[in-house]
N, C-alpha and C. Protein backbone atom coordinates (compact mmCIF):
# COMPACT_ATOMS: atom_id res chain seq x y z
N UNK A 1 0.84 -1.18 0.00
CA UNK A 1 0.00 0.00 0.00
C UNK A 1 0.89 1.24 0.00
N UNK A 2 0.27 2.05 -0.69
CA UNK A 2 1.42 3.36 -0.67
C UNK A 2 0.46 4.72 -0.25
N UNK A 3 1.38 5.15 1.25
CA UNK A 3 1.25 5.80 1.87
C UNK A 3 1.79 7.35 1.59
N UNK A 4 2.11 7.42 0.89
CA UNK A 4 2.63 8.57 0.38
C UNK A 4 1.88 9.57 -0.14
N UNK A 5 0.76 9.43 -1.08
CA UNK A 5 -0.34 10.24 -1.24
C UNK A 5 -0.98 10.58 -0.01
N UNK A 6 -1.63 9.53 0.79
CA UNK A 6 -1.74 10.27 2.31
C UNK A 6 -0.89 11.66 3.33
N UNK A 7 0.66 10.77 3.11
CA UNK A 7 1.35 12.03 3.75
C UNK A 7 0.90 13.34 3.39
N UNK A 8 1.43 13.31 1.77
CA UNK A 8 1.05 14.56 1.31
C UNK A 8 0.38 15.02 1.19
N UNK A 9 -1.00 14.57 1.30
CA UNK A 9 -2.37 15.16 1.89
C UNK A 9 -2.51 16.06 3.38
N UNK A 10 -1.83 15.37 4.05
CA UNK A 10 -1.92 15.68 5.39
C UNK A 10 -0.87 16.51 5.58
N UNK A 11 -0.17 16.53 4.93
CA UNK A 11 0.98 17.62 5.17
C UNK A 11 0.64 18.95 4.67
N UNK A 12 -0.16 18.40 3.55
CA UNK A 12 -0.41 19.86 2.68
C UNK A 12 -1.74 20.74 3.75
N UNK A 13 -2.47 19.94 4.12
CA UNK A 13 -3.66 20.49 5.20
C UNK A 13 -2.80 21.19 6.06
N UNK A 14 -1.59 20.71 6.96
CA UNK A 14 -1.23 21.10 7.58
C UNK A 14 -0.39 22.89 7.63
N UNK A 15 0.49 22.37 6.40
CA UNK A 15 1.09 23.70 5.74
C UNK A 15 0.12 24.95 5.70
N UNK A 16 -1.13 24.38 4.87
CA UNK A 16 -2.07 25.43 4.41
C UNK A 16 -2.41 26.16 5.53
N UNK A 17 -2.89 25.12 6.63
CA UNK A 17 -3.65 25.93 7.71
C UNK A 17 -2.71 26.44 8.95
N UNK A 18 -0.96 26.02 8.51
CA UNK A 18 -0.14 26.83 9.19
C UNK A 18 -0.29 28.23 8.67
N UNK A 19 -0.69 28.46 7.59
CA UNK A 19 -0.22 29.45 6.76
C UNK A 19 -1.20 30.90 6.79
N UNK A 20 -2.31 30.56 7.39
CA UNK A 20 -3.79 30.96 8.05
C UNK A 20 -3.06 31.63 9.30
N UNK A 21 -2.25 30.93 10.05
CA UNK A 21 -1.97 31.38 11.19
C UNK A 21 -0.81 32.45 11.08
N UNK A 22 0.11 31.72 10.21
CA UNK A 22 1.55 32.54 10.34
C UNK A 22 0.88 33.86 9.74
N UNK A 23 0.11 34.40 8.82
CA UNK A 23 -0.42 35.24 7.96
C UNK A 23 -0.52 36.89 8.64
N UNK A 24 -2.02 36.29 9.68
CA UNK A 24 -2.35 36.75 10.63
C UNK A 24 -1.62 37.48 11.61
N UNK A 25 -0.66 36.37 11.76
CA UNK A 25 0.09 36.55 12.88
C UNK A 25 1.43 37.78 12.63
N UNK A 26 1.68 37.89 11.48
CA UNK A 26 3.10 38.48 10.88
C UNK A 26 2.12 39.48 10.29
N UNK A 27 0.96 39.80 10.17
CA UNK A 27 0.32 41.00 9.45
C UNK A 27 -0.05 41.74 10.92
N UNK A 28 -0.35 41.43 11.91
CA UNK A 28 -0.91 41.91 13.14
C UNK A 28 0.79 42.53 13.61
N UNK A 29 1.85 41.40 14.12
CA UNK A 29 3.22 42.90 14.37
C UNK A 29 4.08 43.11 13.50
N UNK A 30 4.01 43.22 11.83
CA UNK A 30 5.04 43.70 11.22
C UNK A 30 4.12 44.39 10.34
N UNK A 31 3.09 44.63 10.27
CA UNK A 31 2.40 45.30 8.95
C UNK A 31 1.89 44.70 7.76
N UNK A 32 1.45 45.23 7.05
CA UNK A 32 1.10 44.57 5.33
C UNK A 32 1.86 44.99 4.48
N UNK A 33 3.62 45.81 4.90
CA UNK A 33 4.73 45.81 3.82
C UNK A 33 5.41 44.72 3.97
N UNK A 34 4.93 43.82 4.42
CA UNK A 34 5.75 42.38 4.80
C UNK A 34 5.66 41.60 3.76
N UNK A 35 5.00 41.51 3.13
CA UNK A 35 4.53 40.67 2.19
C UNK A 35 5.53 39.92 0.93
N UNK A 36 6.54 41.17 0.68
CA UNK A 36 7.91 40.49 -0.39
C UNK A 36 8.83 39.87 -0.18
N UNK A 37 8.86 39.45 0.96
CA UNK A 37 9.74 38.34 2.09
C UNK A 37 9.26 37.35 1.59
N UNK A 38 7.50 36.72 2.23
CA UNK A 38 7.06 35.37 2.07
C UNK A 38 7.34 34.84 0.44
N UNK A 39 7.17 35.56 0.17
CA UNK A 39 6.91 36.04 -2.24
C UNK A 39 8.30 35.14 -2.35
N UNK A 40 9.67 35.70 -1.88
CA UNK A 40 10.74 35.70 -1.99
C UNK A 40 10.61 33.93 -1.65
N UNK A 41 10.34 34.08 -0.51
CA UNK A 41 10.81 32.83 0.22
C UNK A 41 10.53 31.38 -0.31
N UNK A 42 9.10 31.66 -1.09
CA UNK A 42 8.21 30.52 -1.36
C UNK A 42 8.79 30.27 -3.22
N UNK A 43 9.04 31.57 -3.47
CA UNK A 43 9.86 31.66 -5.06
C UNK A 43 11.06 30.46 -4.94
N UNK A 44 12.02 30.79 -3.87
CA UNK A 44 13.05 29.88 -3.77
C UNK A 44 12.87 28.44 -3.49
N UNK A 45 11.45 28.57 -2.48
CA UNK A 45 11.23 27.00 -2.28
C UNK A 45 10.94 26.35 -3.53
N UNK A 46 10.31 26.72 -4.17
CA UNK A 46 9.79 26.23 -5.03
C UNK A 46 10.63 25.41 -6.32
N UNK A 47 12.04 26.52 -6.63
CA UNK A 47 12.61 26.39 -7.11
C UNK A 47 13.80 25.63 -6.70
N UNK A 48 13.75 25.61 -4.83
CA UNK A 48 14.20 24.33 -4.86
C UNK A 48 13.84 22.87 -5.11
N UNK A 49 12.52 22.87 -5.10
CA UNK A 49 11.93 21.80 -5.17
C UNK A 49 12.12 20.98 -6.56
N UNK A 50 12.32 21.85 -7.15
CA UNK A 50 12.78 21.33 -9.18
C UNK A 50 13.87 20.69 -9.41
N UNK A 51 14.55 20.94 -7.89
CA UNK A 51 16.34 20.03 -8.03
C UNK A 51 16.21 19.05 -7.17
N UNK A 52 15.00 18.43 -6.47
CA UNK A 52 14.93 17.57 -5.53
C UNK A 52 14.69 16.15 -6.42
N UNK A 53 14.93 14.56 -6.21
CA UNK A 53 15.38 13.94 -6.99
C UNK A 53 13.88 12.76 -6.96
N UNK A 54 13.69 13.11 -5.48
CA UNK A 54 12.18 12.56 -5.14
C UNK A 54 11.07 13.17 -5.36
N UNK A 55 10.26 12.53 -5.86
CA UNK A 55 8.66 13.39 -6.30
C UNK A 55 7.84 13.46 -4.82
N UNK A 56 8.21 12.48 -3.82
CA UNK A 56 7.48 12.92 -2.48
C UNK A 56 8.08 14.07 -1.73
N UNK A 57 9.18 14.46 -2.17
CA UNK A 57 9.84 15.64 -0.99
C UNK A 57 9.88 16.69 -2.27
N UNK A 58 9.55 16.67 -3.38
CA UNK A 58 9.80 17.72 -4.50
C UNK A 58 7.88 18.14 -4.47
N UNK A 59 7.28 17.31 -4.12
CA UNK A 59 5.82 17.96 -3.74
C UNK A 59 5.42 18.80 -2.57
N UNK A 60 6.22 18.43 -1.56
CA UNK A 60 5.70 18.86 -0.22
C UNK A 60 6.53 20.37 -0.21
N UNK A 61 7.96 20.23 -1.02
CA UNK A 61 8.25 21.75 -0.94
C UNK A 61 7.37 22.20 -1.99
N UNK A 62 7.05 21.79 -2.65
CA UNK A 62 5.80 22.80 -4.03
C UNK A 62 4.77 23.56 -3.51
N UNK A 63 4.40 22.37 -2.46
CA UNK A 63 3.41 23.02 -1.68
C UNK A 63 3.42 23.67 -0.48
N UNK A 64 4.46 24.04 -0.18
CA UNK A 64 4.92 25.23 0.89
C UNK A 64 5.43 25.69 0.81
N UNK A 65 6.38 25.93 -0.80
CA UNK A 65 6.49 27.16 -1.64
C UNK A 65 5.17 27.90 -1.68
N UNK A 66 4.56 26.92 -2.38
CA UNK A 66 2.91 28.08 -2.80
C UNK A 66 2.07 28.43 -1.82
N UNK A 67 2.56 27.57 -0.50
CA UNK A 67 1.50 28.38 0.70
C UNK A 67 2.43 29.54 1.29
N UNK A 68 3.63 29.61 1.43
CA UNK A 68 4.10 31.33 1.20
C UNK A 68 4.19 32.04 0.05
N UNK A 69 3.66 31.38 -0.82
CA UNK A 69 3.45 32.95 -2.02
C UNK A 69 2.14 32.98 -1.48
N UNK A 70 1.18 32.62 -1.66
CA UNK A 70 0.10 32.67 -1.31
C UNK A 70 -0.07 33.31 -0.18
N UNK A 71 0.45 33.28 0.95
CA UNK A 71 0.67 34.26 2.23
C UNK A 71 0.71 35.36 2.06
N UNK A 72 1.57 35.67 0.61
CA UNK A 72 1.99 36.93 0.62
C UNK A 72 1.57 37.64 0.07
């Protein structure tokens, strides 16, 4: 049985609805000029994720690349 689609289900729930929090949380004491940091951050993840050799760890950064662009 392959458990791996599960992880990444559950990981990705997890990310997303970290991302609800961190959002909130970094817009309430740094402002809403914060925003080209996460952009930045999730750009690089992402693009690390294109050199990763596994499709289970090259998904989970895809998708927490795009839940900090999406943050931002």
């Amino acid at each position: 049985m392959m458990w791996e689609g599960l992880a990444i289900g559950l990981f990705s729930l997890g990310i997303i609805g970290f991302g609800f929090f961190w959002v909130i949380r970094m817009e309430y004491y740094l402002g809403y000029l914060w925003w080209p940091y996460p952009l930045l951050l999730g750009i690089g993840i992402i693009v690390l994720s294109l050199f990763v050799a596994d499709a289970g760890w090259s998904a989970l950064l895809g998708v927490t690349g795009a839940s900090f662009i999406w943050g931002a």
